[in-house]
C-alpha atoms as a PDB file:
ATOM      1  CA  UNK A   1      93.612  14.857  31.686  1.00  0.00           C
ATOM      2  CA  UNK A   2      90.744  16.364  30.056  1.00  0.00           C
ATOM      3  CA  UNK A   3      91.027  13.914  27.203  1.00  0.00           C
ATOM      4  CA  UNK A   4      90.429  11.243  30.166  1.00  0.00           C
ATOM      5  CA  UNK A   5      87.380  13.049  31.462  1.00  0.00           C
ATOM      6  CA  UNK A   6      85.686  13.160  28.009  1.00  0.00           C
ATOM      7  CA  UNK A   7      86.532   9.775  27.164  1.00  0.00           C
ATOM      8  CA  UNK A   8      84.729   8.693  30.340  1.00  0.00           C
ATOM      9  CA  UNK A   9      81.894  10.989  29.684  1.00  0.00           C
ATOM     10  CA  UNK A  10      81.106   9.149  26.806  1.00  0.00           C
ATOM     11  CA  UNK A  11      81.339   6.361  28.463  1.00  0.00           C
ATOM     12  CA  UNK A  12      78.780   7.070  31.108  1.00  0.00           C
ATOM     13  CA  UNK A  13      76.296   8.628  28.195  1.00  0.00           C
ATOM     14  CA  UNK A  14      76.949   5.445  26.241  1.00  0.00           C
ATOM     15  CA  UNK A  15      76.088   3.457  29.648  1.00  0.00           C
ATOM     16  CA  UNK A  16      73.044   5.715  30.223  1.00  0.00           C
ATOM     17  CA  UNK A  17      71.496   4.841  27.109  1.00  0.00           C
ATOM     18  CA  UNK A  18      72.083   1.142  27.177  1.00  0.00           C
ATOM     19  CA  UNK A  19      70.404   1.092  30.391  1.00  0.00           C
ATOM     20  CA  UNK A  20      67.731   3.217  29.396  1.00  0.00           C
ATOM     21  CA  UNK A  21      67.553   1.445  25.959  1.00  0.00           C
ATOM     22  CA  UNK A  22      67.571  -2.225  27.945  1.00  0.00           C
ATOM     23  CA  UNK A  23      64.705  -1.034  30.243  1.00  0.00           C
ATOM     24  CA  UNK A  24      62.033   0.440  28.688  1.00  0.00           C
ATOM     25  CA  UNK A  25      60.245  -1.577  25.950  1.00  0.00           C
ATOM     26  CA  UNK A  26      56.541  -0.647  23.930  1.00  0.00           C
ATOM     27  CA  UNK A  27      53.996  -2.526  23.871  1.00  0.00           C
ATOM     28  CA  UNK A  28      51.662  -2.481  21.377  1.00  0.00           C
ATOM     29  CA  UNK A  29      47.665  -2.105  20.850  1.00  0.00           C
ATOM     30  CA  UNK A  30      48.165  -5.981  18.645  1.00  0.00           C
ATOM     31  CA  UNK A  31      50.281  -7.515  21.863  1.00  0.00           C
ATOM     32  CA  UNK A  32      50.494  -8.481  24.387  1.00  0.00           C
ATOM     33  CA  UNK A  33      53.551  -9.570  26.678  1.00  0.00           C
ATOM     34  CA  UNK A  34      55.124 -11.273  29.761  1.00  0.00           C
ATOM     35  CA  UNK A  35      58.130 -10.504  31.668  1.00  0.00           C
ATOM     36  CA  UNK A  36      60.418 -12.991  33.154  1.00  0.00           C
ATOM     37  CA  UNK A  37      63.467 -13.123  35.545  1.00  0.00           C
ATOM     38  CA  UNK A  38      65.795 -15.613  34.505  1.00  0.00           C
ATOM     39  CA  UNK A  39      63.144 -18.200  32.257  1.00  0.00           C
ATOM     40  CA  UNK A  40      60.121 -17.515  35.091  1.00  0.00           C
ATOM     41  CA  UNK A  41      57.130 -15.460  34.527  1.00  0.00           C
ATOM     42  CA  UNK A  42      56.772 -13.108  37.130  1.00  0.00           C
ATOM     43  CA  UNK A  43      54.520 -10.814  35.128  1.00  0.00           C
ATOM     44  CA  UNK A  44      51.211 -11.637  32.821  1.00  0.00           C
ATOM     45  CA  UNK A  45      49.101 -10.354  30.164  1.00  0.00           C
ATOM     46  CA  UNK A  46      51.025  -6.959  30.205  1.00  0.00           C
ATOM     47  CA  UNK A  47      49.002  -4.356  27.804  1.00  0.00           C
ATOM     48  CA  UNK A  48      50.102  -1.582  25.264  1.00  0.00           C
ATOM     49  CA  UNK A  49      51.992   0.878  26.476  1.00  0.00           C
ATOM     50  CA  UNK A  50      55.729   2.106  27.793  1.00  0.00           C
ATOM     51  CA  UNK A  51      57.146  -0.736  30.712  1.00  0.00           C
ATOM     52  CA  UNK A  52      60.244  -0.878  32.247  1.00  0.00           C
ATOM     53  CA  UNK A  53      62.160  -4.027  33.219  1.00  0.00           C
ATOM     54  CA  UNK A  54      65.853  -4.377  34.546  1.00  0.00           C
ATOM     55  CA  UNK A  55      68.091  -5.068  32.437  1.00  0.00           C
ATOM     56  CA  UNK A  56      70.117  -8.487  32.346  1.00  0.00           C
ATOM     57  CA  UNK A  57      67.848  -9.641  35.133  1.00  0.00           C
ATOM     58  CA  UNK A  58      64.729  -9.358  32.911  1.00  0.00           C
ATOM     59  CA  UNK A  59      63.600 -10.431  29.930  1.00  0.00           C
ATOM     60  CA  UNK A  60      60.400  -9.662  28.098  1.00  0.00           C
ATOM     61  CA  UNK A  61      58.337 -11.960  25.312  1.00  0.00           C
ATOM     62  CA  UNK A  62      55.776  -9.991  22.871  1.00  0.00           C
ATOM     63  CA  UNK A  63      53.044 -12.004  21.652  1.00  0.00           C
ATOM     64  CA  UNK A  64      50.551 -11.508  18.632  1.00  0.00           C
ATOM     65  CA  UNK A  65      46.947 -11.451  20.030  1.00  0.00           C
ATOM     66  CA  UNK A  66      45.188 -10.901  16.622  1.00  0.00           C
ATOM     67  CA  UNK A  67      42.826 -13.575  15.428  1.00  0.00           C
ATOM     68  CA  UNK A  68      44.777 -16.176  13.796  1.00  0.00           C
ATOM     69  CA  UNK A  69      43.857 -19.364  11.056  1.00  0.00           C
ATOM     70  CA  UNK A  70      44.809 -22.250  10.805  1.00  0.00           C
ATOM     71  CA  UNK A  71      43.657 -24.221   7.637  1.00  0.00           C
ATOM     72  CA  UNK A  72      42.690 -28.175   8.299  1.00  0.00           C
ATOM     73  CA  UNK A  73      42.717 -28.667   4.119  1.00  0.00           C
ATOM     74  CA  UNK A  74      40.160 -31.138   3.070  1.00  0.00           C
ATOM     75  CA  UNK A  75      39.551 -34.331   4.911  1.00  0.00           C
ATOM     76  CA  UNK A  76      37.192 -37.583   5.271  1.00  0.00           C
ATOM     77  CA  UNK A  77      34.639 -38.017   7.579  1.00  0.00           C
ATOM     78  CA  UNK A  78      32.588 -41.119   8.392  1.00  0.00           C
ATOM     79  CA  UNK A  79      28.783 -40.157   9.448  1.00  0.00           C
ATOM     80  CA  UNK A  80      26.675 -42.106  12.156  1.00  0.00           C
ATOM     81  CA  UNK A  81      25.012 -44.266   9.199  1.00  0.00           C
ATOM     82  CA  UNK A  82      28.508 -44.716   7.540  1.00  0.00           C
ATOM     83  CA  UNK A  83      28.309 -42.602   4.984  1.00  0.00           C
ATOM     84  CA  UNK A  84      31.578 -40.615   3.773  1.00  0.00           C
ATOM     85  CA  UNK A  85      31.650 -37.184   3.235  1.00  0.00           C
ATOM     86  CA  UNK A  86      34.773 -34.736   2.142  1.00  0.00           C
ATOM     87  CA  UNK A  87      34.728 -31.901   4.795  1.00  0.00           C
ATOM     88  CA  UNK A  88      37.135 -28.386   4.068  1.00  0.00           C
ATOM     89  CA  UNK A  89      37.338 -26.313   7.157  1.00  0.00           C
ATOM     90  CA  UNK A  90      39.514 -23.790   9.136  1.00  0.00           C
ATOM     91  CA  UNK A  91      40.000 -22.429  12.411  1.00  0.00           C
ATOM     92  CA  UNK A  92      39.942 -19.474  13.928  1.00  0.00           C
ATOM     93  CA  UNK A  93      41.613 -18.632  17.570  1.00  0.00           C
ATOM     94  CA  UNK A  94      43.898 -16.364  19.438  1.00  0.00           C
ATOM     95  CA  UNK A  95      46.062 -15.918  22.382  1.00  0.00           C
ATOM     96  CA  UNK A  96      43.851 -15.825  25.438  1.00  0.00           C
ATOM     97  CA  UNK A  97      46.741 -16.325  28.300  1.00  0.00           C
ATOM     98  CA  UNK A  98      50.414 -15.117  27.503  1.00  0.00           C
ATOM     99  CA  UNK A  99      51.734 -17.314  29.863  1.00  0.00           C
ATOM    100  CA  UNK A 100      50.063 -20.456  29.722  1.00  0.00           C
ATOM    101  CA  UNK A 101      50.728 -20.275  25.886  1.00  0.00           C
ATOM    102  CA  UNK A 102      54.793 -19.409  26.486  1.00  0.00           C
ATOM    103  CA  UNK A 103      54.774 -22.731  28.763  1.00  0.00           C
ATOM    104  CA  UNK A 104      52.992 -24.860  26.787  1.00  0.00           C
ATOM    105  CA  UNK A 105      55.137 -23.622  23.185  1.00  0.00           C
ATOM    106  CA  UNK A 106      57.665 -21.475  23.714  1.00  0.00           C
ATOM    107  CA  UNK A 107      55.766 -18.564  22.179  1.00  0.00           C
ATOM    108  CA  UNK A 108      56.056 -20.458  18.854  1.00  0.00           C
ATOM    109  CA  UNK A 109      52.728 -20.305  16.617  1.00  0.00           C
ATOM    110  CA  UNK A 110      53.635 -23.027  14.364  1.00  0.00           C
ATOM    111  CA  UNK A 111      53.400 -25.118  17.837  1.00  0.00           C
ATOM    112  CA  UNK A 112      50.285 -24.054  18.811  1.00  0.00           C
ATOM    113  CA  UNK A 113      48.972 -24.936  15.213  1.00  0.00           C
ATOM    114  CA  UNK A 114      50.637 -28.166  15.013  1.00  0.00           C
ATOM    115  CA  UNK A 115      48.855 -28.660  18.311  1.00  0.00           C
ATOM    116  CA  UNK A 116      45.295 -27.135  17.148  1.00  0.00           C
ATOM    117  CA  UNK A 117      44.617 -29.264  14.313  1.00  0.00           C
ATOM    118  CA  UNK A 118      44.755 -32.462  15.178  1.00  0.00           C
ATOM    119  CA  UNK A 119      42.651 -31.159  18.459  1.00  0.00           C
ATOM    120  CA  UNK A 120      40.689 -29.613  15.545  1.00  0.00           C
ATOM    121  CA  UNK A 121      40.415 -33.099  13.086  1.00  0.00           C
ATOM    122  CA  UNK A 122      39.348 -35.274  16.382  1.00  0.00           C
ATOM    123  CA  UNK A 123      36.352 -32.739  17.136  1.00  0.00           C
ATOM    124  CA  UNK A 124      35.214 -32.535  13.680  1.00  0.00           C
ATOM    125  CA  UNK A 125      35.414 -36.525  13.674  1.00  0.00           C
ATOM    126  CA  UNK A 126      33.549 -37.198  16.663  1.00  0.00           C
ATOM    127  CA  UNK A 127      31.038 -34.486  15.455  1.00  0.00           C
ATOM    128  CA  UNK A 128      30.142 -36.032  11.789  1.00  0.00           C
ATOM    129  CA  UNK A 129      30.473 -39.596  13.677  1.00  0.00           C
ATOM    130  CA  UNK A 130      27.640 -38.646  15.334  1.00  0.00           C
ATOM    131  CA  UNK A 131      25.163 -36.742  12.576  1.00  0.00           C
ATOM    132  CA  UNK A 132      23.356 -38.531  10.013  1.00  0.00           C
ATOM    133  CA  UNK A 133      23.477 -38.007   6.361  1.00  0.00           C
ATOM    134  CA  UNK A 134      19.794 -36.740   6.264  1.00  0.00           C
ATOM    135  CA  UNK A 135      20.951 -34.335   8.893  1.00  0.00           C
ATOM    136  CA  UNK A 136      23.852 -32.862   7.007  1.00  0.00           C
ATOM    137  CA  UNK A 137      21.864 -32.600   4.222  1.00  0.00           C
ATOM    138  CA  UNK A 138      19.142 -30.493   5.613  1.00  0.00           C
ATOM    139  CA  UNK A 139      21.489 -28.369   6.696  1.00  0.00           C
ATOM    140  CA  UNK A 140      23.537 -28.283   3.676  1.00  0.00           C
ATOM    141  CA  UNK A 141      19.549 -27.504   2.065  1.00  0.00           C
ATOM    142  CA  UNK A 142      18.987 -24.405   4.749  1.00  0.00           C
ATOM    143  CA  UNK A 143      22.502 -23.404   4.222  1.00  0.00           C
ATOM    144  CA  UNK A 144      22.249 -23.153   0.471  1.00  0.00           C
ATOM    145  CA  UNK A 145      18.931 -21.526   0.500  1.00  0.00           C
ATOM    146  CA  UNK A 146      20.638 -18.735   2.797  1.00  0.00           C
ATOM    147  CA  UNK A 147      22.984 -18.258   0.675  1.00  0.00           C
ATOM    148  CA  UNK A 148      20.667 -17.869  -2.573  1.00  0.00           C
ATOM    149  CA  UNK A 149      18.712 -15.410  -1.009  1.00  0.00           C
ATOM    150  CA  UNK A 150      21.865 -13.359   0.258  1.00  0.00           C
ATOM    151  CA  UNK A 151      23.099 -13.473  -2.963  1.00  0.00           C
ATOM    152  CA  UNK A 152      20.840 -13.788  -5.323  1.00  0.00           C
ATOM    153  CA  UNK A 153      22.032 -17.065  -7.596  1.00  0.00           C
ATOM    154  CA  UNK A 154      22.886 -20.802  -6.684  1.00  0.00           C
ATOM    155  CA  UNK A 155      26.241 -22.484  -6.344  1.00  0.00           C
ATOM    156  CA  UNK A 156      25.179 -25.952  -6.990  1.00  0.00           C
ATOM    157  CA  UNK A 157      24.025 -28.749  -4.022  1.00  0.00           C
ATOM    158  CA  UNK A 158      27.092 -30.401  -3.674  1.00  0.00           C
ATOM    159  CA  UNK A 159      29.428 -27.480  -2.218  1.00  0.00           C
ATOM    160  CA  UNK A 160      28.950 -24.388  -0.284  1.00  0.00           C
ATOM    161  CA  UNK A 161      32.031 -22.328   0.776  1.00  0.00           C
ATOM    162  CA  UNK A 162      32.309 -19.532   3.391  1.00  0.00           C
ATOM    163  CA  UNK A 163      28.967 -21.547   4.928  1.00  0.00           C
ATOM    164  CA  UNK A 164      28.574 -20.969   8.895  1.00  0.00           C
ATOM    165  CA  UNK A 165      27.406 -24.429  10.448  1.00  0.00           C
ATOM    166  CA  UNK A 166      25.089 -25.248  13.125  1.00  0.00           C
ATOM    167  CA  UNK A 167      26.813 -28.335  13.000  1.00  0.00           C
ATOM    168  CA  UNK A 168      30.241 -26.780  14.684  1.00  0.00           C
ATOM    169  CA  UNK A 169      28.605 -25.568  17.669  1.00  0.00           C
ATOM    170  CA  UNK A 170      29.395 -28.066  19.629  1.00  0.00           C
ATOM    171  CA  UNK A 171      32.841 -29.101  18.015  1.00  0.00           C
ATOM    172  CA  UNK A 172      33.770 -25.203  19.090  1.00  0.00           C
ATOM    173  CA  UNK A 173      32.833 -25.273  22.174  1.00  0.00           C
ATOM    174  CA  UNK A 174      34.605 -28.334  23.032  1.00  0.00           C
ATOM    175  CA  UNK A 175      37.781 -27.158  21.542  1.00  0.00           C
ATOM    176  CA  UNK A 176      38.098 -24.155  23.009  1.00  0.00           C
ATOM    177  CA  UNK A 177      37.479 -25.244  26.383  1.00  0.00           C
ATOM    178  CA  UNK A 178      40.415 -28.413  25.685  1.00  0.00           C
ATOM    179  CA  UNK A 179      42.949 -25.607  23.956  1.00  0.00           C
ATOM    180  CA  UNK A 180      42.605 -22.739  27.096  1.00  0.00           C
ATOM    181  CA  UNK A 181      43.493 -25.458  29.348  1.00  0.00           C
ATOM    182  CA  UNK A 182      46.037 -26.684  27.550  1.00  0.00           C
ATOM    183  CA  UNK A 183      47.608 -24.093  25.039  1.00  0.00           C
ATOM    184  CA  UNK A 184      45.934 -21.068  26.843  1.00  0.00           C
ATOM    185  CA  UNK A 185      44.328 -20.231  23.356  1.00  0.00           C
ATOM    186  CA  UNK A 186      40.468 -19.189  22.347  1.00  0.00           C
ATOM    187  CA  UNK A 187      39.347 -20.682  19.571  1.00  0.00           C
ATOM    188  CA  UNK A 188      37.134 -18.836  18.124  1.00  0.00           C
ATOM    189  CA  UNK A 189      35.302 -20.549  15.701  1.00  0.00           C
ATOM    190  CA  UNK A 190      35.545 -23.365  12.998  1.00  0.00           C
ATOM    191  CA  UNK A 191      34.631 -22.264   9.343  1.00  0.00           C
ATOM    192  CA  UNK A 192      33.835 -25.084   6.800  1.00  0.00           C
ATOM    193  CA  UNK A 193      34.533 -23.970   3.818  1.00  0.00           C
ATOM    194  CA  UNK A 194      33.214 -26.938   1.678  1.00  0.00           C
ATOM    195  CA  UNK A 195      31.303 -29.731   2.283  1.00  0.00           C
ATOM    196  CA  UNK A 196      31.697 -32.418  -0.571  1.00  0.00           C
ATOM    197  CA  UNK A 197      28.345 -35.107  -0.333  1.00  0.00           C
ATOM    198  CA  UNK A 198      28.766 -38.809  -1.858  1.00  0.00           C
ATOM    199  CA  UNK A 199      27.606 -38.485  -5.373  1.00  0.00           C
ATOM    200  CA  UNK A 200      25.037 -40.975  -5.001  1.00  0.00           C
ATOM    201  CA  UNK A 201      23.292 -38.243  -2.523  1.00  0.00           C
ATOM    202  CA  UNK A 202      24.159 -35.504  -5.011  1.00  0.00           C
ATOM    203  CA  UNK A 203      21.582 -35.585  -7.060  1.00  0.00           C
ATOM    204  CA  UNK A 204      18.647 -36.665  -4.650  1.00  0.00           C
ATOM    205  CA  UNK A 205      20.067 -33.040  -2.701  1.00  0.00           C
ATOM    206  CA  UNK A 206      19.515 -31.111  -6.017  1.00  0.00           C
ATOM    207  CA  UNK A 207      16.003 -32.771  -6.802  1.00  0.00           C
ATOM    208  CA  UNK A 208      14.884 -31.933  -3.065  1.00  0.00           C
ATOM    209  CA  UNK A 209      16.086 -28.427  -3.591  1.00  0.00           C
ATOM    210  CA  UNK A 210      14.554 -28.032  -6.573  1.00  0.00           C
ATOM    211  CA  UNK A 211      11.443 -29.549  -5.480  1.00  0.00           C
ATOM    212  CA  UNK A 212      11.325 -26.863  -2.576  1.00  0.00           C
ATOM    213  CA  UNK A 213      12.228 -24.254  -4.698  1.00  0.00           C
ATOM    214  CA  UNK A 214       8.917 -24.921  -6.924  1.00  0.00           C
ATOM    215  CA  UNK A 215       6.729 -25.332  -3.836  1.00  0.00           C
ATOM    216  CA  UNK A 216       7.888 -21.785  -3.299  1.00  0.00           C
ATOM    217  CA  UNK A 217       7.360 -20.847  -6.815  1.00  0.00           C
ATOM    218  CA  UNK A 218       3.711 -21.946  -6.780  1.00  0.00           C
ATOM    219  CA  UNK A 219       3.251 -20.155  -3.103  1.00  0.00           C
ATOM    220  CA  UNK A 220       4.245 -16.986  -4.725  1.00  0.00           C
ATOM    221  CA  UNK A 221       2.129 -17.676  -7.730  1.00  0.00           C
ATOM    222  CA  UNK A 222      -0.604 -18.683  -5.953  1.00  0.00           C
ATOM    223  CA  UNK A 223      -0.217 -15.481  -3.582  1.00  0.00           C
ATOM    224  CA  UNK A 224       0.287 -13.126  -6.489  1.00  0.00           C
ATOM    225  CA  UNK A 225      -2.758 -14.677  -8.507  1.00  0.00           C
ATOM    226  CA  UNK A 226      -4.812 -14.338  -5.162  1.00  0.00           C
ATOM    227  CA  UNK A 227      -3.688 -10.392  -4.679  1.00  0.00           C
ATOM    228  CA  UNK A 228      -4.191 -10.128  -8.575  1.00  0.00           C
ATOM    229  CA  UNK A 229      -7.575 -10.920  -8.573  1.00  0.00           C
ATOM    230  CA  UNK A 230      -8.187  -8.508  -5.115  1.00  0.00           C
ATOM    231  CA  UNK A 231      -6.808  -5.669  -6.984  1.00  0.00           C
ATOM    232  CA  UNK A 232      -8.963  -6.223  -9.894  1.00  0.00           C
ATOM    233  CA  UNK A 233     -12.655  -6.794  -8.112  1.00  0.00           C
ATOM    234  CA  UNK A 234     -11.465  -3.539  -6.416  1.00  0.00           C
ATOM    235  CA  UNK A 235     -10.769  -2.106  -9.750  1.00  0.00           C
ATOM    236  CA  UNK A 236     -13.973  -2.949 -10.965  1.00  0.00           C
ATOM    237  CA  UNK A 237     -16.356  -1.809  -8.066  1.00  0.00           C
ATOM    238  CA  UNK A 238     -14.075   1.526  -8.321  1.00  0.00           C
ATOM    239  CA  UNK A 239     -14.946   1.825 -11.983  1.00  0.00           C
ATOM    240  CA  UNK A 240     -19.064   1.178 -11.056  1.00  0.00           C
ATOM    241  CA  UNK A 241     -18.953   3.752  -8.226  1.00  0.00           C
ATOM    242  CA  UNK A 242     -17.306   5.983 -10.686  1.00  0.00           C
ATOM    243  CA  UNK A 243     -19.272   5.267 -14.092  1.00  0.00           C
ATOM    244  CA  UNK A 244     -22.451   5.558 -11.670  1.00  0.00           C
ATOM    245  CA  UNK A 245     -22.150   8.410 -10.180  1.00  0.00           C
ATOM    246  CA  UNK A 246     -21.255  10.117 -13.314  1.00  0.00           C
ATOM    247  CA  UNK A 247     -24.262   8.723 -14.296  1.00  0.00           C
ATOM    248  CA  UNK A 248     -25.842   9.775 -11.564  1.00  0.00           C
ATOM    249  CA  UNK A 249     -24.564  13.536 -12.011  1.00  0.00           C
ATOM    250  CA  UNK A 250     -25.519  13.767 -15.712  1.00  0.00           C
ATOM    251  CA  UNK A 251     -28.385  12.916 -15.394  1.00  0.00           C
ATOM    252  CA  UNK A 252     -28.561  15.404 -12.612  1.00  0.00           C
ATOM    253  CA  UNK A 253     -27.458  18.186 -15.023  1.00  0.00           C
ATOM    254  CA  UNK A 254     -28.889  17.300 -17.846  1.00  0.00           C
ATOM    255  CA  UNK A 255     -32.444  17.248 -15.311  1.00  0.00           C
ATOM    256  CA  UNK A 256     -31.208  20.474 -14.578  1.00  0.00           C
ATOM    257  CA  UNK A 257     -30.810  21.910 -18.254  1.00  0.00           C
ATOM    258  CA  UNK A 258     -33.648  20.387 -19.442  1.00  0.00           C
ATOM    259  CA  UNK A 259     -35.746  22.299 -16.896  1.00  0.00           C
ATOM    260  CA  UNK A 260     -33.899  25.296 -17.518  1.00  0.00           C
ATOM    261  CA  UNK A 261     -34.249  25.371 -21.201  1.00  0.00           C
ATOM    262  CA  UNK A 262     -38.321  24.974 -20.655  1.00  0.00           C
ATOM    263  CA  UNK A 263     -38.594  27.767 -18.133  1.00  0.00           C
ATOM    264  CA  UNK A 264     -36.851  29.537 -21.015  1.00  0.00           C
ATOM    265  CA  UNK A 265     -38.741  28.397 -23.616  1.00  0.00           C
ATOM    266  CA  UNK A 266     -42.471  28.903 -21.723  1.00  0.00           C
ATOM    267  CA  UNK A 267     -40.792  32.595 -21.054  1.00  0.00           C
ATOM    268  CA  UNK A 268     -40.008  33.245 -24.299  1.00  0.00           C
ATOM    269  CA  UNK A 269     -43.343  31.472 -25.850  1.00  0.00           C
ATOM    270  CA  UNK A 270     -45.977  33.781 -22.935  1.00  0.00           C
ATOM    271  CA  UNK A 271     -44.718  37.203 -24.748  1.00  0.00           C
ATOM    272  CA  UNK A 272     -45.982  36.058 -27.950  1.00  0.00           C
ATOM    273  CA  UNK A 273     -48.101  32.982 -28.556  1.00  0.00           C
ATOM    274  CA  UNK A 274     -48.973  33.619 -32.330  1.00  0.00           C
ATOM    275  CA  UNK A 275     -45.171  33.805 -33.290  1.00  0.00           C
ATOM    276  CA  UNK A 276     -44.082  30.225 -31.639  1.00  0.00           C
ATOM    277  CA  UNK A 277     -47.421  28.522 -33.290  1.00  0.00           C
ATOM    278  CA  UNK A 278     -46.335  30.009 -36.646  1.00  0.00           C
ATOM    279  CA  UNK A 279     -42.328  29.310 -35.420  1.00  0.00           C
ATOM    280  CA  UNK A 280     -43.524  25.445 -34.510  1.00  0.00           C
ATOM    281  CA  UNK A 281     -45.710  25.302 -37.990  1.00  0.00           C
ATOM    282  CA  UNK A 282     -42.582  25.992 -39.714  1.00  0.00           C
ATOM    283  CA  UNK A 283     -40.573  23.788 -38.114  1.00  0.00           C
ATOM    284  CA  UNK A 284     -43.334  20.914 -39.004  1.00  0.00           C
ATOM    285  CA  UNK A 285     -42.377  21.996 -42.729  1.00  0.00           C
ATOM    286  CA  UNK A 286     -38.987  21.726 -42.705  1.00  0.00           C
ATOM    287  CA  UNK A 287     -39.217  18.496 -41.076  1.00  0.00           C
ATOM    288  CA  UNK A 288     -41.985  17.020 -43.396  1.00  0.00           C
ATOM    289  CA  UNK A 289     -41.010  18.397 -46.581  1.00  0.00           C
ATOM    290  CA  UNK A 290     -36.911  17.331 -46.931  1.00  0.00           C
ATOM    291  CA  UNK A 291     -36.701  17.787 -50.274  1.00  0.00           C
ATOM    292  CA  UNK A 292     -35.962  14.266 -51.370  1.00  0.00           C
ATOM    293  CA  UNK A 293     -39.010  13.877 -53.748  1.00  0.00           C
ATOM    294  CA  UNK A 294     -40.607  11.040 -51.707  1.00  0.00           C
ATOM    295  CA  UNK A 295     -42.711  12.984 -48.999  1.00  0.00           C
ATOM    296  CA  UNK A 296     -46.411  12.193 -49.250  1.00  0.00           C
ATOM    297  CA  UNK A 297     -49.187  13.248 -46.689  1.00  0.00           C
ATOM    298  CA  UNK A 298     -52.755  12.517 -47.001  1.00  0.00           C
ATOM    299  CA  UNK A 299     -54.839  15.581 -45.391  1.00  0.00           C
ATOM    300  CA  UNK A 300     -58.525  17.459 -45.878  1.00  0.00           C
ATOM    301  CA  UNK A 301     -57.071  20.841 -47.695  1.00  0.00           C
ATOM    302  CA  UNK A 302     -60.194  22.568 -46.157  1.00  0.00           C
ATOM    303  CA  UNK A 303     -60.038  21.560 -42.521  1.00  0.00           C
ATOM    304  CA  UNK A 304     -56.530  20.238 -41.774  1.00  0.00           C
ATOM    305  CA  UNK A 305     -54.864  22.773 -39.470  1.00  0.00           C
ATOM    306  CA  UNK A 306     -51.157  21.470 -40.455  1.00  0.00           C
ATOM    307  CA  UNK A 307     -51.705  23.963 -43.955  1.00  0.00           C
ATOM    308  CA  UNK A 308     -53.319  26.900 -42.219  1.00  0.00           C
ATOM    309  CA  UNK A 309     -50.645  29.392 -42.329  1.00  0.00           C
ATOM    310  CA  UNK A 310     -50.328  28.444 -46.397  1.00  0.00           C
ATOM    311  CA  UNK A 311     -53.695  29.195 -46.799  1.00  0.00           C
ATOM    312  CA  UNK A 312     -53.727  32.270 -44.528  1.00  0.00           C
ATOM    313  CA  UNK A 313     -50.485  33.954 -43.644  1.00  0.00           C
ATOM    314  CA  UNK A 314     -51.884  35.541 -41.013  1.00  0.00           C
ATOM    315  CA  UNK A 315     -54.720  33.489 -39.569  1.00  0.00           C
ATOM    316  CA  UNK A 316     -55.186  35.473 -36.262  1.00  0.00           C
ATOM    317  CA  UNK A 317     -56.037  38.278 -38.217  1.00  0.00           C
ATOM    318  CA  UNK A 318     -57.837  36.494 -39.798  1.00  0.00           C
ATOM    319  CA  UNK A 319     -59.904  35.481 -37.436  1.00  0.00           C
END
């Protein structure tokens, strides 16, 4: 008997967590999900998070809402003037409506890509069908130059990868709109990775890039010279401002000292007039007489004053 009573008590806890097991599933912050009762939807869009559902009568489908790519791989392209070009490009959408994208593919992503790029191929066709050459080369042109001055060096005229066009507006817009109706999808953007030109274009591209690229050059020359020769004139009247008022203050002080030195002098000379005439005499002496052998001076011995202290030694007593 008790045997019996265990053995069904493990039966009901093995029940119990089926049920509990069966009913509650986790949703995560990546997904979203749907419920249905017997293949109908009768719950969308469910976020993250711990739901319940009945067991048997319910089932749930988890979906991936991440950003997703699909890759288009190179392919040609007529332009509006008939010209061919080799465009690389990929897609990127998501899962907008859980629902509409479980009707419309079972939940199966390899559908919804197998359905995305030919949507993808047609846009891109009626797009470049559309857009002159000179167009796509003007923005192949602004597109390259972007990229140079992100990055600092060229990858050549012919291809630019990783490139966001101007050109895929529209082609984006129009997708999306097609793939919520029908798949329930955004799409997000399309990417073109490379765009290949004809090579007869090639090298007309790289000449016109080039061409630009000097007309820059000589911009910036012409700017620098122009700044150049600003920074010198200012240079220059700097250095005459400075150079004349140092001028200006030497003078000044050398005004000064000289007038300083002769109140000096005429102070010194008052207290004794006899000693600066004989000090000045001798000066005249040294100055005449440098003892080179060559001096000659032609004066009256007897009334020349130039000799008087030779003759007298002390002429003011003297006199």
């Amino acid at each position: 008997m008790f045997n019996n009573r265990a053995l069904i008590g493990v039966i009901v806890l093995a029940l119990l967590a089926w049920f509990a097991s069966a009913s509650f599933y986790v949703v995560n912050e990546t997904q979203r999900a749907i419920k249905l009762r017997f293949g109908e939807v009768i719950e969308n869009n469910i976020g993250p998070g711990l739901h319940f559902k009945l067991p048997v009568f319910n089932t749930v489908r988890i979906f991936d809402v991440r950003v997703q790519t699909v890759d288009s791989g190179a392919t040609r392209y007529l332009t509006a003037d008939s010209k061919a070009v080799i465009v690389d490009s990929f897609v990127k959408w998501k899962i907008a409506d859980p629902k509409q994208f479980y009707e419309a593919t079972r939940g199966n992503i390899q559908v919804a890509e197998n359905l995305i790029a030919p949507r993808t191929d047609e846009a891109l066709r009626n797009k470049f069908g559309q857009t002159q050459m000179s167009d796509i080369i003007q923005e192949r042109i602004a597109a390259e130059s972007k990229k140079e001055d992100l990055a600092g060096k060229s990858k050549g005229p012919d291809t630019v990868e990783g490139a966001r066009e101007e050109l895929m507006v529209e082609p984006v817009q129009q997708l999306d709109a097609a793939m919520r109706k029908e798949l329930g999808v955004h799409i997000l953007d399309i990417r073109v990775k490379r765009i290949e030109l004809p090579t007869e274009v090639t090298q007309a591209v790289y000449e016109r890039m080039n061409s630009e690229r000097e007309q820059a050059a000589r911009t910036y020359r012409a700017e620098g010279s122009q700044q150049a020769e600003a920074i010198r004139a200012d240079a220059d009247r700097q250095r005459q401002e400075i150079l004349a008022n140092g001028r200006q203050e030497s003078e000044t002080t050398r005004g000064e000292g000289d007038a300083q030195a002769a109140k000096i002098y005429a102070s010194a000379y008052q207290k004794d007039p006899d000693f600066y005439a004989f000090y000045r005499s001798m000066q005249a002496y040294r100055d005449s007489f440098d003892g080179k052998g060559k001096d000659l001076l032609v004066l009256s011995p007897e009334n020349s004053q130039f000799f008087r202290y030779l003759k007298n030694p002390h002429p003011g007593a003297a006199q």
